[in-house]
C-alpha atoms as a PDB file:
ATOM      1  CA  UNK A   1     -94.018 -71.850  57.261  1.00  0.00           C
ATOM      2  CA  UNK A   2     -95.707 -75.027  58.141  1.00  0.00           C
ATOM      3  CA  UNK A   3     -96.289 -77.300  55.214  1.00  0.00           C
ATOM      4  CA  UNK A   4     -97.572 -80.320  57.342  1.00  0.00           C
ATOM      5  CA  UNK A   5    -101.051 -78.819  58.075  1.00  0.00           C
ATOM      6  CA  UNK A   6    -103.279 -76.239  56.110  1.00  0.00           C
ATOM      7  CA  UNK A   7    -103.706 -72.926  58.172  1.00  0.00           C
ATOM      8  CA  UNK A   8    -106.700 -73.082  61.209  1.00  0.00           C
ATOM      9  CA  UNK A   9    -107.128 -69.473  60.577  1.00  0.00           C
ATOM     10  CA  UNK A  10    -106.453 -66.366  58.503  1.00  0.00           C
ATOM     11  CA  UNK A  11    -103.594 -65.072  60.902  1.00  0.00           C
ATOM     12  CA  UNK A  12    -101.990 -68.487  59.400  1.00  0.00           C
ATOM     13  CA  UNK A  13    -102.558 -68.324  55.995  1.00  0.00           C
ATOM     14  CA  UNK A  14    -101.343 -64.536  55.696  1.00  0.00           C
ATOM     15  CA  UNK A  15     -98.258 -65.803  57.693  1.00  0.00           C
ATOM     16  CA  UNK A  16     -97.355 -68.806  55.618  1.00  0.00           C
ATOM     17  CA  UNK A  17     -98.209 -66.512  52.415  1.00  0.00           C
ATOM     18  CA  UNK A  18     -95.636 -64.166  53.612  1.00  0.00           C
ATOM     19  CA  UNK A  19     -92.903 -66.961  53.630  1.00  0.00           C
ATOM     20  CA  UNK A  20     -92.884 -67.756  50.622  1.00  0.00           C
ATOM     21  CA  UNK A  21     -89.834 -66.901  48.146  1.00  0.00           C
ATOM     22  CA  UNK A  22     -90.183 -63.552  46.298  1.00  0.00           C
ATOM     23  CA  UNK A  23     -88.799 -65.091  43.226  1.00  0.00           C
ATOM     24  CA  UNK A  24     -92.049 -67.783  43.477  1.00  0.00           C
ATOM     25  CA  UNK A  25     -94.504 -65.034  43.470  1.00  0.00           C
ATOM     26  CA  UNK A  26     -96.382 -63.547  40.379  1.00  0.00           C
ATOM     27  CA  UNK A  27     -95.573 -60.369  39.545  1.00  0.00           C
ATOM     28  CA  UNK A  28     -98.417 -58.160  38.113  1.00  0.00           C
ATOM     29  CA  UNK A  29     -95.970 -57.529  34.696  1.00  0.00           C
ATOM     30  CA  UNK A  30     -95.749 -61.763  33.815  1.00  0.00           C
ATOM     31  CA  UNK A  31     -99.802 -62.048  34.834  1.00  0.00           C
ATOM     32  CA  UNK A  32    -101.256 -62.830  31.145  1.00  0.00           C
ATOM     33  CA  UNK A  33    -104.134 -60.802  30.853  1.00  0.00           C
ATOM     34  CA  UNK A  34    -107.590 -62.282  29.320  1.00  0.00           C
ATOM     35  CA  UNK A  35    -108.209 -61.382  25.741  1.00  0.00           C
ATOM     36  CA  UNK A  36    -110.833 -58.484  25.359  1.00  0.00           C
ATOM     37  CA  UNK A  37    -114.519 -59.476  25.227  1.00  0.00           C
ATOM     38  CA  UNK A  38    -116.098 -59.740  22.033  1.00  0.00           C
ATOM     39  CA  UNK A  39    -119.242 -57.428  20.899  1.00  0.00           C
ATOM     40  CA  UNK A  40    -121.702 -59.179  19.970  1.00  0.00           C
ATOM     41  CA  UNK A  41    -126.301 -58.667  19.832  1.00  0.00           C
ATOM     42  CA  UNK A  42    -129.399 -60.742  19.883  1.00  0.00           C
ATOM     43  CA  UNK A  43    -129.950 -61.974  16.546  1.00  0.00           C
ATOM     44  CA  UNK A  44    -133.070 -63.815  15.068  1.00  0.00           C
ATOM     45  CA  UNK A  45    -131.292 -67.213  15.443  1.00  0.00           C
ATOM     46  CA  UNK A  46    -130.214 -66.336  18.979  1.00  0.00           C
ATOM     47  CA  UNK A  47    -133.986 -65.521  19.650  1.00  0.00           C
ATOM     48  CA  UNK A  48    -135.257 -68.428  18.161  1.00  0.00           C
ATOM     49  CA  UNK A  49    -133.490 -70.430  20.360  1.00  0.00           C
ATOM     50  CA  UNK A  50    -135.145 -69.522  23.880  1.00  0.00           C
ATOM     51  CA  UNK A  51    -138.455 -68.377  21.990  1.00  0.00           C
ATOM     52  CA  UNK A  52    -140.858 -70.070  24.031  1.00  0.00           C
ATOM     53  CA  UNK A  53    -139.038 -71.054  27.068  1.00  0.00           C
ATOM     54  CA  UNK A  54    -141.222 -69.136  29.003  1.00  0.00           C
ATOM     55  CA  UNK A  55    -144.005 -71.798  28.548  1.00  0.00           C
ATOM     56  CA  UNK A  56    -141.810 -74.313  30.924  1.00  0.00           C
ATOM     57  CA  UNK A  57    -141.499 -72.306  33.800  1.00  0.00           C
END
């Protein structure tokens, strides 16, 4: 792996990707996963604040 110079090409980076240490890479089990979306509709107040937008454009 050559750590002087970032890779010319994608041969390179796949190659210096593949030296590095297994017990530096993340593993899919440690990856924290994003908390779930919340629900949520168009309300009067959310309305209200592009009514008229429109006009601008």
């Amino acid at each position: 792996m050559e750590t002087t110079t970032e890779p010319e090409n994608l041969a390179e980076l796949i190659n210096d990707c593949a030296d590095i240490p297994a017990d530096l890479r993340v593993r899919p089990a440690t990856t924290p996963r994003p908390p779930a979306p919340r629900d949520w509709t168009v309300n009067e107040k959310c309305h209200a604040q592009v009514a008229g937008l429109e006009d601008y454009a």
